[in-house]
Protein backbone atom coordinates (compact mmCIF):
# COMPACT_ATOMS: atom_id res chain seq x y z
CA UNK A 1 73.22 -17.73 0.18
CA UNK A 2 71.24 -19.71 -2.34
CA UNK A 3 68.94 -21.01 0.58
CA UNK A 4 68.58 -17.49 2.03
CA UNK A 5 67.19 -16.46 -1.58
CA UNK A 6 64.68 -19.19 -1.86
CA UNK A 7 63.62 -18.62 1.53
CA UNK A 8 62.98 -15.13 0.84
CA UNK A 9 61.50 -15.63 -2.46
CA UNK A 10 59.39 -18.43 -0.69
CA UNK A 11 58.59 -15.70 1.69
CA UNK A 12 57.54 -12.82 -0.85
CA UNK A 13 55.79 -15.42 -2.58
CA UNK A 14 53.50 -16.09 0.63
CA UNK A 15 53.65 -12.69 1.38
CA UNK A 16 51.87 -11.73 -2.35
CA UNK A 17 49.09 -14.37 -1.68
CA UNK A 18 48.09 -12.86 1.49
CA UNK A 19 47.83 -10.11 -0.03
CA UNK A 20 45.82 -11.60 -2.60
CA UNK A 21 43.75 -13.04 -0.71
CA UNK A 22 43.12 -9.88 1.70
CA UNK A 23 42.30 -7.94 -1.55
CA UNK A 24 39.42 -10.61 -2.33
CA UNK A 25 38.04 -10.09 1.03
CA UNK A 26 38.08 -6.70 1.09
CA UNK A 27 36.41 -6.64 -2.52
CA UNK A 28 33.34 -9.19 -1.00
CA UNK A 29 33.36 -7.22 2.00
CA UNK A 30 33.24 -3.89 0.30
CA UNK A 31 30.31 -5.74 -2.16
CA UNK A 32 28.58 -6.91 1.00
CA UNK A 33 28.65 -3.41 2.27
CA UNK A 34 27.34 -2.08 -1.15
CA UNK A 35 24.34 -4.06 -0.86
CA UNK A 36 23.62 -3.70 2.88
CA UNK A 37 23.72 -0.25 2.00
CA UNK A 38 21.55 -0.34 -1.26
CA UNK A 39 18.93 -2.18 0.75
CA UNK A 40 19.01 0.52 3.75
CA UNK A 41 18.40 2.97 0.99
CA UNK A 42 15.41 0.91 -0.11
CA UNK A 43 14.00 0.93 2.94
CA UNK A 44 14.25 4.25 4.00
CA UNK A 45 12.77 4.74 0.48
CA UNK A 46 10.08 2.98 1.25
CA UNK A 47 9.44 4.23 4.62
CA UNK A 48 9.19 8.09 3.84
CA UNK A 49 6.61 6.47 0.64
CA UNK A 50 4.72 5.52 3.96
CA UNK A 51 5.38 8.33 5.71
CA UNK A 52 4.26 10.58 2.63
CA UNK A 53 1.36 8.92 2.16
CA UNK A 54 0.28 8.85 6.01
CA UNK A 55 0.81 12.72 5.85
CA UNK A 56 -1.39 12.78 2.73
CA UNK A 57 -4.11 10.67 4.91
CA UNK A 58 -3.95 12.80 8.37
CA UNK A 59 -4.39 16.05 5.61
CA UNK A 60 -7.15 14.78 4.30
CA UNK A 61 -8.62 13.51 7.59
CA UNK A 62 -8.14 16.85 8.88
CA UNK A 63 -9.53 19.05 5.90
CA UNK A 64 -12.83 16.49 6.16
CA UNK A 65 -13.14 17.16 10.01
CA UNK A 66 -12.86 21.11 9.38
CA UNK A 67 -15.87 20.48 7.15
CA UNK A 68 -18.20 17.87 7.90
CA UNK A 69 -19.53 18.36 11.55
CA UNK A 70 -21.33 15.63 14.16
CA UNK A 71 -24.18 17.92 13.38
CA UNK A 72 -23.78 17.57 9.62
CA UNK A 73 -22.85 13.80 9.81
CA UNK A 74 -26.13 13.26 11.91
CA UNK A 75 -28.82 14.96 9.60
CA UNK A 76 -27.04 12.75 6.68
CA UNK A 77 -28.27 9.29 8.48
CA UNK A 78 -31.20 11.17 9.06
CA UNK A 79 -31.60 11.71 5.53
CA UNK A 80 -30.35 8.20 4.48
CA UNK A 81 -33.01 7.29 6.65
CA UNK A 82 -35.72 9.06 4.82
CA UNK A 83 -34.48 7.92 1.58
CA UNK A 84 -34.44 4.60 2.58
CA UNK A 85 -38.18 4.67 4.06
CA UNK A 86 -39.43 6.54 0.83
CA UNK A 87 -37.56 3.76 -1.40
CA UNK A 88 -39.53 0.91 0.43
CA UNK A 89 -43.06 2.85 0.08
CA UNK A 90 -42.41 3.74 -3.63
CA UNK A 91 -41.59 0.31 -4.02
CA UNK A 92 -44.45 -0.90 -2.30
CA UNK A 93 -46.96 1.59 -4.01
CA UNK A 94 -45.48 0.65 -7.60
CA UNK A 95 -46.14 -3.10 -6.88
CA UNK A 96 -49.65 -2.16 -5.84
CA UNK A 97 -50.62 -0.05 -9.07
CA UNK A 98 -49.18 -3.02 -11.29
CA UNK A 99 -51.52 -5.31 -9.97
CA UNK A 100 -54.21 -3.24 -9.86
CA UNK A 101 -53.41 -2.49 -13.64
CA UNK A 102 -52.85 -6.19 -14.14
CA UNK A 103 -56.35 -6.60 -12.67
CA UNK A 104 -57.91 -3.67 -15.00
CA UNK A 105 -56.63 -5.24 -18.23
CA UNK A 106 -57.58 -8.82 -17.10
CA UNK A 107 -60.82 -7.75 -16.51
CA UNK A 108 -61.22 -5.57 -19.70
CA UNK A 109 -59.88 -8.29 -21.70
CA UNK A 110 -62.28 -11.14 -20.26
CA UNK A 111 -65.32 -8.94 -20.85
């Protein structure tokens, strides 16, 4: 009888450490799952950020297509054009009257 009681407290006692040891598992598994979970929450975070923000680009795209034409998008080159053209002649004319003035006062103050 005294065998069949160590036996079965040998037995309970393995029994209890199995049991401790499933619990531990369960607890990392149940961590593991907490953070597999956290970081498919981050990323679905971050994807509807991108998602958001690609919305808030096609709106845009779309509200500057309903107002700027071809049309209107060619006569502003055109005009960058001009603008650039009349830059290089005022430029060139202003370089022209300095050293025509430089020539004035050189000559005025030789004389």
């Amino acid at each position: 009888m005294s065998d069949w009681n160590s036996e079965v407290l040998r037995e309970l006692r393995e029994i209890r450490q199995s049991i401790s040891t499933l619990d531990a598992k369960i607890a990392d598994t149940k961590k593991s799952l907490q953070d597999e979970i956290h970081s498919i929450r981050a990323e679905i975070l971050e994807f509807q950020l991108k998602t958001q923000q690609l919305d808030d680009v096609t709106d845009w795209a779309n509200r500057f297509r309903e107002r700027i034409t071809l049309a209107d998008l060619d006569r502003l080159k055109n005009e960058v054009e001009s603008l650039k053209e009349f830059k290089a002649k005022s430029t060139v004319i202003f370089a022209l009257v300095q050293f025509a003035m430089a020539g004035v006062v050189a000559w005025l103050t030789k004389g």
